[in-house]
PDB file of N, CA and C in Angstrom:
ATOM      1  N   UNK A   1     158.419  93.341  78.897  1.00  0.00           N
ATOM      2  CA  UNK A   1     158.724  92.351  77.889  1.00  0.00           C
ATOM      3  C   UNK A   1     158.276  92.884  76.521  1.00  0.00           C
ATOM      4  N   UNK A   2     159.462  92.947  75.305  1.00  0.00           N
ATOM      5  CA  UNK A   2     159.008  93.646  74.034  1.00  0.00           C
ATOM      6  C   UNK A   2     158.261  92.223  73.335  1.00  0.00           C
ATOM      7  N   UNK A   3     157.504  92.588  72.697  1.00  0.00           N
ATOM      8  CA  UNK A   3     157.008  91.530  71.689  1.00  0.00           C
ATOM      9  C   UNK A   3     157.537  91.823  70.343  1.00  0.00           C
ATOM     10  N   UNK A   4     157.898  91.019  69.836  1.00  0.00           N
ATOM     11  CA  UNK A   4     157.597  91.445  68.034  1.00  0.00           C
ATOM     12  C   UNK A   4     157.096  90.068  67.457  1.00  0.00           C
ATOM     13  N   UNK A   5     157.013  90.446  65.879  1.00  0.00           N
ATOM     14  CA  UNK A   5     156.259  89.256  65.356  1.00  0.00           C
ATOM     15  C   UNK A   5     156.988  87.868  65.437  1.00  0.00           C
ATOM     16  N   UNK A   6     158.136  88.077  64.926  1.00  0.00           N
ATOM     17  CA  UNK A   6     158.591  86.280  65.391  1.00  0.00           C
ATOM     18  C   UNK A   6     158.492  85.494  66.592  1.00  0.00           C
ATOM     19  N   UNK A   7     158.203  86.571  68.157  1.00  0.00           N
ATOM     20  CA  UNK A   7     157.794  85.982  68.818  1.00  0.00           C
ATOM     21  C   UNK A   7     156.533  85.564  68.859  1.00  0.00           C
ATOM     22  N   UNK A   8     155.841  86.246  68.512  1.00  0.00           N
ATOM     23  CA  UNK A   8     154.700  85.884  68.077  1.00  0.00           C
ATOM     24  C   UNK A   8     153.999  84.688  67.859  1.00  0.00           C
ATOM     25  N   UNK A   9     154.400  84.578  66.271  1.00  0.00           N
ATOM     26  CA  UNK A   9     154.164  84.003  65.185  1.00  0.00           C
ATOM     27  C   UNK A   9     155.585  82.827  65.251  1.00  0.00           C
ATOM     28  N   UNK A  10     156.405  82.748  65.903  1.00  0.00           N
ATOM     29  CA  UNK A  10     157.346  81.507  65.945  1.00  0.00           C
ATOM     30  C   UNK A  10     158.411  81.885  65.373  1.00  0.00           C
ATOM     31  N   UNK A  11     159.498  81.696  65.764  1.00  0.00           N
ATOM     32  CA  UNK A  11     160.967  81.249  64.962  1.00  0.00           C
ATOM     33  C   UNK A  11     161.524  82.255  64.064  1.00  0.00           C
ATOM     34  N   UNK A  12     162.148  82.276  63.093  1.00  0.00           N
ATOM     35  CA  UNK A  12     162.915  83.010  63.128  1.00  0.00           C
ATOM     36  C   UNK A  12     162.610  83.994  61.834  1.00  0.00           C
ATOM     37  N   UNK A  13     161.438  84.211  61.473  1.00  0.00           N
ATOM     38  CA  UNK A  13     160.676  84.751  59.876  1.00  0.00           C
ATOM     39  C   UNK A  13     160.714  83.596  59.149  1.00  0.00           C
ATOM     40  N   UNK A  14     160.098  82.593  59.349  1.00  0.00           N
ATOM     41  CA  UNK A  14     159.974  81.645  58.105  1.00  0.00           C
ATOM     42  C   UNK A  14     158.853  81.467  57.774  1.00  0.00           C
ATOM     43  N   UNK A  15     157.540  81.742  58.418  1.00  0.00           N
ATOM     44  CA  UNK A  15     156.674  82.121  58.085  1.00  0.00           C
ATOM     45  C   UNK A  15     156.283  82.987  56.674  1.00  0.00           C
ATOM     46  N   UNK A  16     157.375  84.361  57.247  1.00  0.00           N
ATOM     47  CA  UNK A  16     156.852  85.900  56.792  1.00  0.00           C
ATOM     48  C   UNK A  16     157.542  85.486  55.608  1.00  0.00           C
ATOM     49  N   UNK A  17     158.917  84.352  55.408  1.00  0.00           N
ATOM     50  CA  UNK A  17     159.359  84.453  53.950  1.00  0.00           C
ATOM     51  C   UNK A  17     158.177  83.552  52.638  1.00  0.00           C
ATOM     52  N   UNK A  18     157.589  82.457  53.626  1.00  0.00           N
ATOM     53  CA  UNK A  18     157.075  81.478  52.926  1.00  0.00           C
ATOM     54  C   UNK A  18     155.700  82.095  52.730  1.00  0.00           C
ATOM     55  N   UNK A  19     155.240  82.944  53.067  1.00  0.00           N
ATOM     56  CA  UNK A  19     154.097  83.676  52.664  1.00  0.00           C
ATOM     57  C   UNK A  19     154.318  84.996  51.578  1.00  0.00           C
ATOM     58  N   UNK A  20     155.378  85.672  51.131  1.00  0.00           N
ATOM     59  CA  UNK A  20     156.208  86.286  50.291  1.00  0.00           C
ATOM     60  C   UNK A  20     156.214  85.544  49.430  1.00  0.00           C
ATOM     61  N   UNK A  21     157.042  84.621  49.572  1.00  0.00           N
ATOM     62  CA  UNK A  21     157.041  83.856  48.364  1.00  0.00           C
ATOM     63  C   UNK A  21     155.572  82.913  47.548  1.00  0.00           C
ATOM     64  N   UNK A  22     154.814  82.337  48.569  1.00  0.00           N
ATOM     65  CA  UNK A  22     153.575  82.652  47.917  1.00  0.00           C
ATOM     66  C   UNK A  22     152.592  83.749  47.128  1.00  0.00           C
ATOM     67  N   UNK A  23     152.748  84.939  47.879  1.00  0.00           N
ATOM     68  CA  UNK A  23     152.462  86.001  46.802  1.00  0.00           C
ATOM     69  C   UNK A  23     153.389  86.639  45.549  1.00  0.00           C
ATOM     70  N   UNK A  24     154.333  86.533  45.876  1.00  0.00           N
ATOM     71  CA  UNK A  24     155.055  86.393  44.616  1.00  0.00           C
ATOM     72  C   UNK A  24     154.660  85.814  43.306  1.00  0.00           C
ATOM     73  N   UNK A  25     154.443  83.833  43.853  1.00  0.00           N
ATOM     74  CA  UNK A  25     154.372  83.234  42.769  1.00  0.00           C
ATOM     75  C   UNK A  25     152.686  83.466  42.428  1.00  0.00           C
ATOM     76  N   UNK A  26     151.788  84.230  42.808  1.00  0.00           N
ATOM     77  CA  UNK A  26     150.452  84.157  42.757  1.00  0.00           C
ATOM     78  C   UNK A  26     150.672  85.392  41.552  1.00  0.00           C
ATOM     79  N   UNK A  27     151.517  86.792  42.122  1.00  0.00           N
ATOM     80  CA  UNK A  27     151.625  87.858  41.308  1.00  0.00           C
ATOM     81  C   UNK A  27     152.189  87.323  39.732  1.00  0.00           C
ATOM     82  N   UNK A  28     153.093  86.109  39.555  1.00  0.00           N
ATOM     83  CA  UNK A  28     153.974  86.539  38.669  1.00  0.00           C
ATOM     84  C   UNK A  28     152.365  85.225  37.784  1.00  0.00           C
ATOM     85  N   UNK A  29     151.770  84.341  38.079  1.00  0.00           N
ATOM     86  CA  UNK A  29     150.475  83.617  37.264  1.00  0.00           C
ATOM     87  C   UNK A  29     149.470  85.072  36.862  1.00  0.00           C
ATOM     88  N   UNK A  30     149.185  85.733  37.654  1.00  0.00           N
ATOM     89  CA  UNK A  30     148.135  86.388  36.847  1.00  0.00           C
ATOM     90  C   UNK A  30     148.934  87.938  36.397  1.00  0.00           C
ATOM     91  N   UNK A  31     150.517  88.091  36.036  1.00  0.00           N
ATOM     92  CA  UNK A  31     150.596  88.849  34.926  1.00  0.00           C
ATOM     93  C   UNK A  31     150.896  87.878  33.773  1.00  0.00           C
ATOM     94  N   UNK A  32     151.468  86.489  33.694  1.00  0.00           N
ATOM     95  CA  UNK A  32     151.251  86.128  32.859  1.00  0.00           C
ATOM     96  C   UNK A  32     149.978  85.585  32.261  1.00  0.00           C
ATOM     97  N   UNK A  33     148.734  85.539  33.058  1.00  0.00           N
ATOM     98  CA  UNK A  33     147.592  85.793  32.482  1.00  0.00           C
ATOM     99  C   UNK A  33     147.344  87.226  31.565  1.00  0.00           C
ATOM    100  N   UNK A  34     147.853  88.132  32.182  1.00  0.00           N
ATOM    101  CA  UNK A  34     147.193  89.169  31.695  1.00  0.00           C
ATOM    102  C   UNK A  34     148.392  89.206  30.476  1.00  0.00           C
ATOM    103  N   UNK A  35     149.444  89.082  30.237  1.00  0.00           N
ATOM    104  CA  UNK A  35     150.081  88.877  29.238  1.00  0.00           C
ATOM    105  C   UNK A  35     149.650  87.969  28.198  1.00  0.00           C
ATOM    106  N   UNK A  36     149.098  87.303  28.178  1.00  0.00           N
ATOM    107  CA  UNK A  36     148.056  86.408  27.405  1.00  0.00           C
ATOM    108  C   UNK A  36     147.037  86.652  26.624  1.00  0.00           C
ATOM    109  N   UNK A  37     146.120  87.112  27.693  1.00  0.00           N
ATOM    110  CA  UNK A  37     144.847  87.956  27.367  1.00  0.00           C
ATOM    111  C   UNK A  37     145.329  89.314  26.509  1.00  0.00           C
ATOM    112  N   UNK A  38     146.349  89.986  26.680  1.00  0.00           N
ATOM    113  CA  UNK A  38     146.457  91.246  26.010  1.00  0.00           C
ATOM    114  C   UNK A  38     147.518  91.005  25.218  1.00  0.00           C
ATOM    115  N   UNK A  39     147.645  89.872  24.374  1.00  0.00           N
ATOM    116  CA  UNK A  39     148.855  89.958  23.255  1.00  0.00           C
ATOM    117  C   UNK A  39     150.106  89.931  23.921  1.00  0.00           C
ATOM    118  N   UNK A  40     150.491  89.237  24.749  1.00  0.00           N
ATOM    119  CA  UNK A  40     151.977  89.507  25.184  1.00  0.00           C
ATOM    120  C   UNK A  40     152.858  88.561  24.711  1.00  0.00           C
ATOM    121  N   UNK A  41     153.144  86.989  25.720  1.00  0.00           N
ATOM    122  CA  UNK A  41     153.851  86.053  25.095  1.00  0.00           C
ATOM    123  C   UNK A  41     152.865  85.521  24.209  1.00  0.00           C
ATOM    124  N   UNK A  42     151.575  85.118  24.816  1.00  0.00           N
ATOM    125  CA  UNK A  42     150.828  83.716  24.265  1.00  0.00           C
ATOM    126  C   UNK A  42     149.244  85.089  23.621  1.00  0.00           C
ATOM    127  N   UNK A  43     149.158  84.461  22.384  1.00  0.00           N
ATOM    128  CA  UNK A  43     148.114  85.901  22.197  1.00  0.00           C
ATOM    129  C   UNK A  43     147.182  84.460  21.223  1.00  0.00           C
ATOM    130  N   UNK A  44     145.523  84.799  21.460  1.00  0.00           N
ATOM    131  CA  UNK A  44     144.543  84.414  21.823  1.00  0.00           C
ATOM    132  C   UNK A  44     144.134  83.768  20.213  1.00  0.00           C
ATOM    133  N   UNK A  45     144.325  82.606  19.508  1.00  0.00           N
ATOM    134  CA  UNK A  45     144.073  82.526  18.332  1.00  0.00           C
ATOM    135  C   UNK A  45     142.660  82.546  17.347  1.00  0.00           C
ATOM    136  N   UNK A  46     141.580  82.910  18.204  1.00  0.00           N
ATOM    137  CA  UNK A  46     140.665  83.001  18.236  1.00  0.00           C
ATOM    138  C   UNK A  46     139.968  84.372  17.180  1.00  0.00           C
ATOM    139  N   UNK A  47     141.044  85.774  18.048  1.00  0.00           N
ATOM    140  CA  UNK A  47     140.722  86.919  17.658  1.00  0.00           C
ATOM    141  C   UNK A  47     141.681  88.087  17.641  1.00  0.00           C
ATOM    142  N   UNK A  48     142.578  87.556  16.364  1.00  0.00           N
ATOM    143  CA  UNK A  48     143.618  87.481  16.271  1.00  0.00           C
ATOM    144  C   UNK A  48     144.024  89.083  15.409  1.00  0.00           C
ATOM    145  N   UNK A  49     143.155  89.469  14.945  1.00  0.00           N
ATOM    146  CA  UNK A  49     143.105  91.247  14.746  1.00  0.00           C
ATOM    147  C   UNK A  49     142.002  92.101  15.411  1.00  0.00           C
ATOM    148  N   UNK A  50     141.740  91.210  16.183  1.00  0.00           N
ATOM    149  CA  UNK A  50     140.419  92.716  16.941  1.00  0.00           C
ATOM    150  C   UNK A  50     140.839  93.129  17.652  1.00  0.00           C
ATOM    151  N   UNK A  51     140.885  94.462  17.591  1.00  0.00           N
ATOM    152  CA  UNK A  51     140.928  95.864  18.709  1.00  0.00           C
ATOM    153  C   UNK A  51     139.343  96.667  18.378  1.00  0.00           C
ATOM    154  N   UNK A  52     139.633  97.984  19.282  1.00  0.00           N
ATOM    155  CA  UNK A  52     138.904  98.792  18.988  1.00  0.00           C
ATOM    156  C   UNK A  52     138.986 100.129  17.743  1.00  0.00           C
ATOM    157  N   UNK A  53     137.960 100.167  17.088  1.00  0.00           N
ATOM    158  CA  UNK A  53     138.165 100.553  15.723  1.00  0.00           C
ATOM    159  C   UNK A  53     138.070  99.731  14.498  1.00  0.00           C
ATOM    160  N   UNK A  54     138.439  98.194  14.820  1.00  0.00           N
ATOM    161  CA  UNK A  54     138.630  97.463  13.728  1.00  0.00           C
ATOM    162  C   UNK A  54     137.205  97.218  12.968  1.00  0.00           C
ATOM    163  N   UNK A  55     137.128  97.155  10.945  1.00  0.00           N
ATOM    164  CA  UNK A  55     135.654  96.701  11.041  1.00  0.00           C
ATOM    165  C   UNK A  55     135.493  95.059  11.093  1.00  0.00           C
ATOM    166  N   UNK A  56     134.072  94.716  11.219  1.00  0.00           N
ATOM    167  CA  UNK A  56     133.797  93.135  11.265  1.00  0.00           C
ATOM    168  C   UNK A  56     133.062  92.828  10.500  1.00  0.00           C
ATOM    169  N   UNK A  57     132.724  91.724  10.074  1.00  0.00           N
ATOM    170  CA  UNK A  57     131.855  91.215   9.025  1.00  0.00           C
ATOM    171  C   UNK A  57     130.965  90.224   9.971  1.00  0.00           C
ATOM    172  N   UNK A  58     129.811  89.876  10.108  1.00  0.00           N
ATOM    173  CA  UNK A  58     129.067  88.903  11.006  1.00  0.00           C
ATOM    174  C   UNK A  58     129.144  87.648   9.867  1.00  0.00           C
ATOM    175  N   UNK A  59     129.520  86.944  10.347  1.00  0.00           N
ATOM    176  CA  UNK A  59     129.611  85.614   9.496  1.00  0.00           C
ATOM    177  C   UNK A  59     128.443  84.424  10.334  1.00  0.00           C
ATOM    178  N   UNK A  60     127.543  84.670  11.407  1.00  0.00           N
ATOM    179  CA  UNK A  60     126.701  83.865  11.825  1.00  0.00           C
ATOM    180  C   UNK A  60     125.557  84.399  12.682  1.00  0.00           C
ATOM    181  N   UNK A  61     124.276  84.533  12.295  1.00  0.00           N
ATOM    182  CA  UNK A  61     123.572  85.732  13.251  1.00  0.00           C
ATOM    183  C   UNK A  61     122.949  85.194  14.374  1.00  0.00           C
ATOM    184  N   UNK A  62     123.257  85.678  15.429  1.00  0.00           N
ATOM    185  CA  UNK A  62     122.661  85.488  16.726  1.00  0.00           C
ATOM    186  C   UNK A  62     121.498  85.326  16.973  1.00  0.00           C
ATOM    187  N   UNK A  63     120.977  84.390  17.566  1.00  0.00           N
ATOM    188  CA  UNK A  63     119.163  84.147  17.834  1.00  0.00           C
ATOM    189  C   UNK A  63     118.636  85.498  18.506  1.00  0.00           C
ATOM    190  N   UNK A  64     119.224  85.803  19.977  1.00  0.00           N
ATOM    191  CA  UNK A  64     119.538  87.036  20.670  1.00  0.00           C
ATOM    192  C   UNK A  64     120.439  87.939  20.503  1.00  0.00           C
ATOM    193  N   UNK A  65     119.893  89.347  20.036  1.00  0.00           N
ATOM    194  CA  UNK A  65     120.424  90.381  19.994  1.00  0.00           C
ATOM    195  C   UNK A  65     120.566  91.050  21.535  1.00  0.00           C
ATOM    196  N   UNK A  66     121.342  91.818  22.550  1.00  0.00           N
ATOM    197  CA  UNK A  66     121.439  92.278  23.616  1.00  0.00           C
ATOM    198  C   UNK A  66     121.784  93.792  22.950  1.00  0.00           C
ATOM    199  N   UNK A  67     121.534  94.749  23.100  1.00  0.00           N
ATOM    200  CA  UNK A  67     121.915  96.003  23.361  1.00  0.00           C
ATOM    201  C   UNK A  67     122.976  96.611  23.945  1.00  0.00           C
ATOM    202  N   UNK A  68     123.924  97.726  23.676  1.00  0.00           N
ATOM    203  CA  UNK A  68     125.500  97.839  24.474  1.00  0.00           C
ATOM    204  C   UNK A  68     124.641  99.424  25.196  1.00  0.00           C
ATOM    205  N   UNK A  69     123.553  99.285  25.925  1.00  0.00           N
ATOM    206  CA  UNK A  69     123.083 100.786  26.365  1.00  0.00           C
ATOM    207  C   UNK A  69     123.099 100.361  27.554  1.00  0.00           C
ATOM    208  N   UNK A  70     123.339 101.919  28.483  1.00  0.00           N
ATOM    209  CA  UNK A  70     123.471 101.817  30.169  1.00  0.00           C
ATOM    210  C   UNK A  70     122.694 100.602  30.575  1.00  0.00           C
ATOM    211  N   UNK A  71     121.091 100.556  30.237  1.00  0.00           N
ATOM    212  CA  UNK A  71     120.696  99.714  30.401  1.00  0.00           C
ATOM    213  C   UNK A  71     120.530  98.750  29.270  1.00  0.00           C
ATOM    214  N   UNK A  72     120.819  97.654  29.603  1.00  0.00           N
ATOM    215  CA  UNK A  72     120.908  96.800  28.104  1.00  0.00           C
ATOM    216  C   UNK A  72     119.491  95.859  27.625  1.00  0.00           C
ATOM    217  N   UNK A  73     118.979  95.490  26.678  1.00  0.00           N
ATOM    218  CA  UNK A  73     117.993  94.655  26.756  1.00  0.00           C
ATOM    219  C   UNK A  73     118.308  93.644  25.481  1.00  0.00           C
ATOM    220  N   UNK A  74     117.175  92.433  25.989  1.00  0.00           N
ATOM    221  CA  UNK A  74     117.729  91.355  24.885  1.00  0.00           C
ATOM    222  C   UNK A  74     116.571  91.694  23.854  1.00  0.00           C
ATOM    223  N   UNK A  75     117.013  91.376  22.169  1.00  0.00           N
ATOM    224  CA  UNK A  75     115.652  91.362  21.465  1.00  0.00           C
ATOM    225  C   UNK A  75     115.949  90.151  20.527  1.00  0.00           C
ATOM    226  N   UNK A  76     114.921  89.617  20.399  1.00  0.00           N
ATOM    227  CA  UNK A  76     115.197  88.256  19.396  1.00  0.00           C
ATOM    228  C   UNK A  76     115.635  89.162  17.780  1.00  0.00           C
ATOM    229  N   UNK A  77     116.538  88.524  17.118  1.00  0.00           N
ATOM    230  CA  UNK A  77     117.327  88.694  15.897  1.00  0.00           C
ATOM    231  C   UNK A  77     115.826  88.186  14.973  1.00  0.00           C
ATOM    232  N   UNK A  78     115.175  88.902  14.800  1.00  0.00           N
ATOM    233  CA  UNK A  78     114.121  88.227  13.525  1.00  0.00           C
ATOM    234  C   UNK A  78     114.459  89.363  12.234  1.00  0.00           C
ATOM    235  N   UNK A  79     115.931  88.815  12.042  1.00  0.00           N
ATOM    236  CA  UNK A  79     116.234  89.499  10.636  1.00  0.00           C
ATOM    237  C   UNK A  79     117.011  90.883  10.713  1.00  0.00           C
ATOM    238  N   UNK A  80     117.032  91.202  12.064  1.00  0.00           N
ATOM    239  CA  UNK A  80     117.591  92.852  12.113  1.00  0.00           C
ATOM    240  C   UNK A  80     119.331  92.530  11.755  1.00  0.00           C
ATOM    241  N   UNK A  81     119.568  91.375  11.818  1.00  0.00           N
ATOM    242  CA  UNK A  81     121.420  91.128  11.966  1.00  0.00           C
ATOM    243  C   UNK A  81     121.751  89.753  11.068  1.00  0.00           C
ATOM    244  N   UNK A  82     122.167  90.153  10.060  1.00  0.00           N
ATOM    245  CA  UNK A  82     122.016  88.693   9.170  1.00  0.00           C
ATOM    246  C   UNK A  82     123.609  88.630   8.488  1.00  0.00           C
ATOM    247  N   UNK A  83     123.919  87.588   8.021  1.00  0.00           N
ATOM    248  CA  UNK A  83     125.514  87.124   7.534  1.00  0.00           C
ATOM    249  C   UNK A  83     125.662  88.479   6.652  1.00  0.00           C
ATOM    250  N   UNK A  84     126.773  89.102   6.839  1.00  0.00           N
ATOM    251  CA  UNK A  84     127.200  89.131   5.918  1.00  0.00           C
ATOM    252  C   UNK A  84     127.412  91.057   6.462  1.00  0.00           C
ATOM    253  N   UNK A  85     126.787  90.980   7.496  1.00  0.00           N
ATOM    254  CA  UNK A  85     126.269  92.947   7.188  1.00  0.00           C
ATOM    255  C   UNK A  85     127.764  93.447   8.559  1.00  0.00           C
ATOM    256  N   UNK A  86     128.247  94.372   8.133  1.00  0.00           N
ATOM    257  CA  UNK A  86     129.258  95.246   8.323  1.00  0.00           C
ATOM    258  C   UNK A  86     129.339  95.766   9.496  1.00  0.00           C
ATOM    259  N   UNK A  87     130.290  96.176  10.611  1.00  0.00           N
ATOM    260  CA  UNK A  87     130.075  96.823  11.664  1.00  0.00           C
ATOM    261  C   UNK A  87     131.816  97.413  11.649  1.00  0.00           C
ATOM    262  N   UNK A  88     131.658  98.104  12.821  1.00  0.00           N
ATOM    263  CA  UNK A  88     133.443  98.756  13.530  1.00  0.00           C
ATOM    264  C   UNK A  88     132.887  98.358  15.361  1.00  0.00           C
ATOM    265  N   UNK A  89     133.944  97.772  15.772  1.00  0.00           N
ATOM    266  CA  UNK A  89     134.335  97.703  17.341  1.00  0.00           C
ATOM    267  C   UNK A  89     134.467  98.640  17.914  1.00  0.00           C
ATOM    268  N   UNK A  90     133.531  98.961  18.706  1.00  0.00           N
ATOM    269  CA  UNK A  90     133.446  99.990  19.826  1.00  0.00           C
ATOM    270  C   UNK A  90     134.395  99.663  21.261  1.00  0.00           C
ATOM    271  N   UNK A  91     134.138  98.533  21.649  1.00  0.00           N
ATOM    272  CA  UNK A  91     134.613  98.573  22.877  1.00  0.00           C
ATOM    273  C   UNK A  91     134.721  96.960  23.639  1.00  0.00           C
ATOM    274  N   UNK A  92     135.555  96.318  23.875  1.00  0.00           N
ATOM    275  CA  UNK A  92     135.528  94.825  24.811  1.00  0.00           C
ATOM    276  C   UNK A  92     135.031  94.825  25.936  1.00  0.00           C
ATOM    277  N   UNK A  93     134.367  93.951  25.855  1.00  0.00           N
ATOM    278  CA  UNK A  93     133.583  93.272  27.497  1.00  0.00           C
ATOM    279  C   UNK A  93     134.303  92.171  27.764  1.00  0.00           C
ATOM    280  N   UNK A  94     133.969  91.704  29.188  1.00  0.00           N
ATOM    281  CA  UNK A  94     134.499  90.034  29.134  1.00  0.00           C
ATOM    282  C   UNK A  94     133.815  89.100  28.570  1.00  0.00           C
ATOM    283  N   UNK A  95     134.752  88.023  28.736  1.00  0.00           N
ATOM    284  CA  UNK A  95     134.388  86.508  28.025  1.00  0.00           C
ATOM    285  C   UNK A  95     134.311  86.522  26.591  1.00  0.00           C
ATOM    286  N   UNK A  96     135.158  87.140  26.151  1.00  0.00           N
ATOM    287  CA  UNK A  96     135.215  87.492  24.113  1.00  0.00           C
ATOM    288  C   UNK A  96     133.764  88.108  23.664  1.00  0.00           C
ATOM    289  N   UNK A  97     133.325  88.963  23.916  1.00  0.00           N
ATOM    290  CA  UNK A  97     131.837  89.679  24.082  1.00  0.00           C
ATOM    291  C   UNK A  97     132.626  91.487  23.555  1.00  0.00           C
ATOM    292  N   UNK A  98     131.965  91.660  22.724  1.00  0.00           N
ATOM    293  CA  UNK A  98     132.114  93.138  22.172  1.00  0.00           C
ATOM    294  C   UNK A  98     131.083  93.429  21.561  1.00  0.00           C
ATOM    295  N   UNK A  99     131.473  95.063  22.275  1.00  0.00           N
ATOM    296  CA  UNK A  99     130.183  96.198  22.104  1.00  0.00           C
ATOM    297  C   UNK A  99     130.793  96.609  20.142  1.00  0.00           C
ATOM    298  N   UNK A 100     129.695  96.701  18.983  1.00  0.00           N
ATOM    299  CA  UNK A 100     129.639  96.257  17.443  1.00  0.00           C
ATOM    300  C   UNK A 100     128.793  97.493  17.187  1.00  0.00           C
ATOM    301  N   UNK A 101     129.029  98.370  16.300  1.00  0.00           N
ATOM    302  CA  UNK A 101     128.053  99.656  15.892  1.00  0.00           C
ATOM    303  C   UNK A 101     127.961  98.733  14.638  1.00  0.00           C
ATOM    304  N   UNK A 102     126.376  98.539  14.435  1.00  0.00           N
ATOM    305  CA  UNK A 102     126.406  98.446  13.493  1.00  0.00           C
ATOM    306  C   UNK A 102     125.503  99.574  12.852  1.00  0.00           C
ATOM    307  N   UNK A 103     124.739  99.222  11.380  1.00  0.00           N
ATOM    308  CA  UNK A 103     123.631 100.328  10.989  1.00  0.00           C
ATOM    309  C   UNK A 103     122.305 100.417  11.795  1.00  0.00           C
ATOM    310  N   UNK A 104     122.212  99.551  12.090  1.00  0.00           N
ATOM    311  CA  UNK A 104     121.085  99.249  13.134  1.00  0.00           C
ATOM    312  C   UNK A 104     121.378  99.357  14.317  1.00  0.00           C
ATOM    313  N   UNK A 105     122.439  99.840  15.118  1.00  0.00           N
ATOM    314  CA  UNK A 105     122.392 100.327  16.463  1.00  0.00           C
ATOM    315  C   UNK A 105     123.178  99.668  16.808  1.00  0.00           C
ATOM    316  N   UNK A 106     124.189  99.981  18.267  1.00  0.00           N
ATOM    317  CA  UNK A 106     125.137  99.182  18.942  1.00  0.00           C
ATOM    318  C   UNK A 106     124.635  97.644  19.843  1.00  0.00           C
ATOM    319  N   UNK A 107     125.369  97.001  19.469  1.00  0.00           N
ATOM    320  CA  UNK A 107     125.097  95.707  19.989  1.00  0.00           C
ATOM    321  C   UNK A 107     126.389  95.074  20.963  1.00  0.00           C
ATOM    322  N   UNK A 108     126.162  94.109  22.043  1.00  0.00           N
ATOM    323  CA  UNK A 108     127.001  92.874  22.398  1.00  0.00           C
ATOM    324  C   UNK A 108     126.985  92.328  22.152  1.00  0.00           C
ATOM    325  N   UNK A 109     128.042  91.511  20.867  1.00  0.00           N
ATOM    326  CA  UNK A 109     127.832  90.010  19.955  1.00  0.00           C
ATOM    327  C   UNK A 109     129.202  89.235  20.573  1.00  0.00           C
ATOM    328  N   UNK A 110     129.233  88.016  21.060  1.00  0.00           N
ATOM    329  CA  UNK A 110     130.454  87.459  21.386  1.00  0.00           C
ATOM    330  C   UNK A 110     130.805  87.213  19.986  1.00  0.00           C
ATOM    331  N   UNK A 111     132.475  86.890  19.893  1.00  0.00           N
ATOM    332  CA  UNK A 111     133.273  87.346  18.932  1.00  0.00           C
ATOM    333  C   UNK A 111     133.103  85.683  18.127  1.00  0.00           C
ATOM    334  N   UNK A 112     132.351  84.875  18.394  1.00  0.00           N
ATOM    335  CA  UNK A 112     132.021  83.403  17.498  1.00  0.00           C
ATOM    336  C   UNK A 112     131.227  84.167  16.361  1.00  0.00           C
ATOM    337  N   UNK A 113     130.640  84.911  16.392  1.00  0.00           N
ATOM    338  CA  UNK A 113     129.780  85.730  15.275  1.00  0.00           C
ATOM    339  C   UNK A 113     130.314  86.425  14.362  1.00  0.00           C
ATOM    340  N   UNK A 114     131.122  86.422  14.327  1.00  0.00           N
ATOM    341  CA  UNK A 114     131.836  87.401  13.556  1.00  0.00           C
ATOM    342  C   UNK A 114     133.260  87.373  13.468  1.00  0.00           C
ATOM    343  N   UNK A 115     133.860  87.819  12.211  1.00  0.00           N
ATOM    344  CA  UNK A 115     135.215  88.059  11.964  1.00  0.00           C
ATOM    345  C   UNK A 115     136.036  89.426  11.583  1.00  0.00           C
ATOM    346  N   UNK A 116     137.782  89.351  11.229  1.00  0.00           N
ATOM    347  CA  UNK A 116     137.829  90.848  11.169  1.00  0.00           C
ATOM    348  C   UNK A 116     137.763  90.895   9.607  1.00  0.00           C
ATOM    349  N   UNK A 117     137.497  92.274   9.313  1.00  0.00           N
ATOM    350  CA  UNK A 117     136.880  92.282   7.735  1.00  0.00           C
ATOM    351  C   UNK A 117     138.386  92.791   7.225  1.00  0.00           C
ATOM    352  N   UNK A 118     138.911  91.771   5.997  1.00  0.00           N
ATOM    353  CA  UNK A 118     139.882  91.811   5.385  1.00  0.00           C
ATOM    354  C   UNK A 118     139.575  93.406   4.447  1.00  0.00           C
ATOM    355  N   UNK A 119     140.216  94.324   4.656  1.00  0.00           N
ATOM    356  CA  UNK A 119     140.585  95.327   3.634  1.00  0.00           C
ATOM    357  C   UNK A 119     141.236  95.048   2.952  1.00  0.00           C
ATOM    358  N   UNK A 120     141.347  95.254   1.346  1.00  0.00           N
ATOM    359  CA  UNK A 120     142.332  95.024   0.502  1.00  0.00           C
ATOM    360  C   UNK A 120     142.852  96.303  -0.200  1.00  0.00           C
TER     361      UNK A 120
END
């Protein structure tokens, strides 16, 4: 007696289609996530010229400073990072969090801190 899967599993592939078509519709939600997240249809109004390279201006200074090093550490902001002082984007983390060179050393500042610095 041969087996195959519809005997198996029942009837005639309606299973194997209705599980297809669940991954399908699972594949086609998280590229339009990722179309989202990376400027595609729907792009993020939040942070609306940052890439990497771009410079920033800190428009609000963080209580906690974190470090962008292998190992990272937190240091309280007592003055090292204040409105107004200059950086370039190194690199994105998650949750709107970017690695910031500034003069004082590379940092992780989420992107509420800061804006992109208008060149004229």
């Amino acid at each position: 007696m041969a087996l195959s899967i519809s005997s198996i599993f029942g009837g005639g592939g309606g299973a194997a289609k209705s599980l297809k078509k669940k991954n399908k519709s699972i594949l086609e939600r998280q590229q339009m996530k990722v179309k989202s997240e990376f400027g595609g249809e729907k792009s993020s109004p939040k942070t609306p010229k940052l890439e990497i390279g771009s410079p920033i201006i800190v428009i609000e200074a963080p209580q906690v400073l974190k470090t962008a090093a292998s190992i990272p550490c937190l240091r309280p902001n007592s003055g090292l990072l204040k409105p107004g002082d200059v950086g370039r984007i190194i690199s994105r983390k998650p949750k709107d969090v970017w690695a910031v060179r500034l003069s004082i050393g590379t940092y992780l500042i989420d992107a509420k801190y800061f804006k992109p610095l208008e060149i004229d």
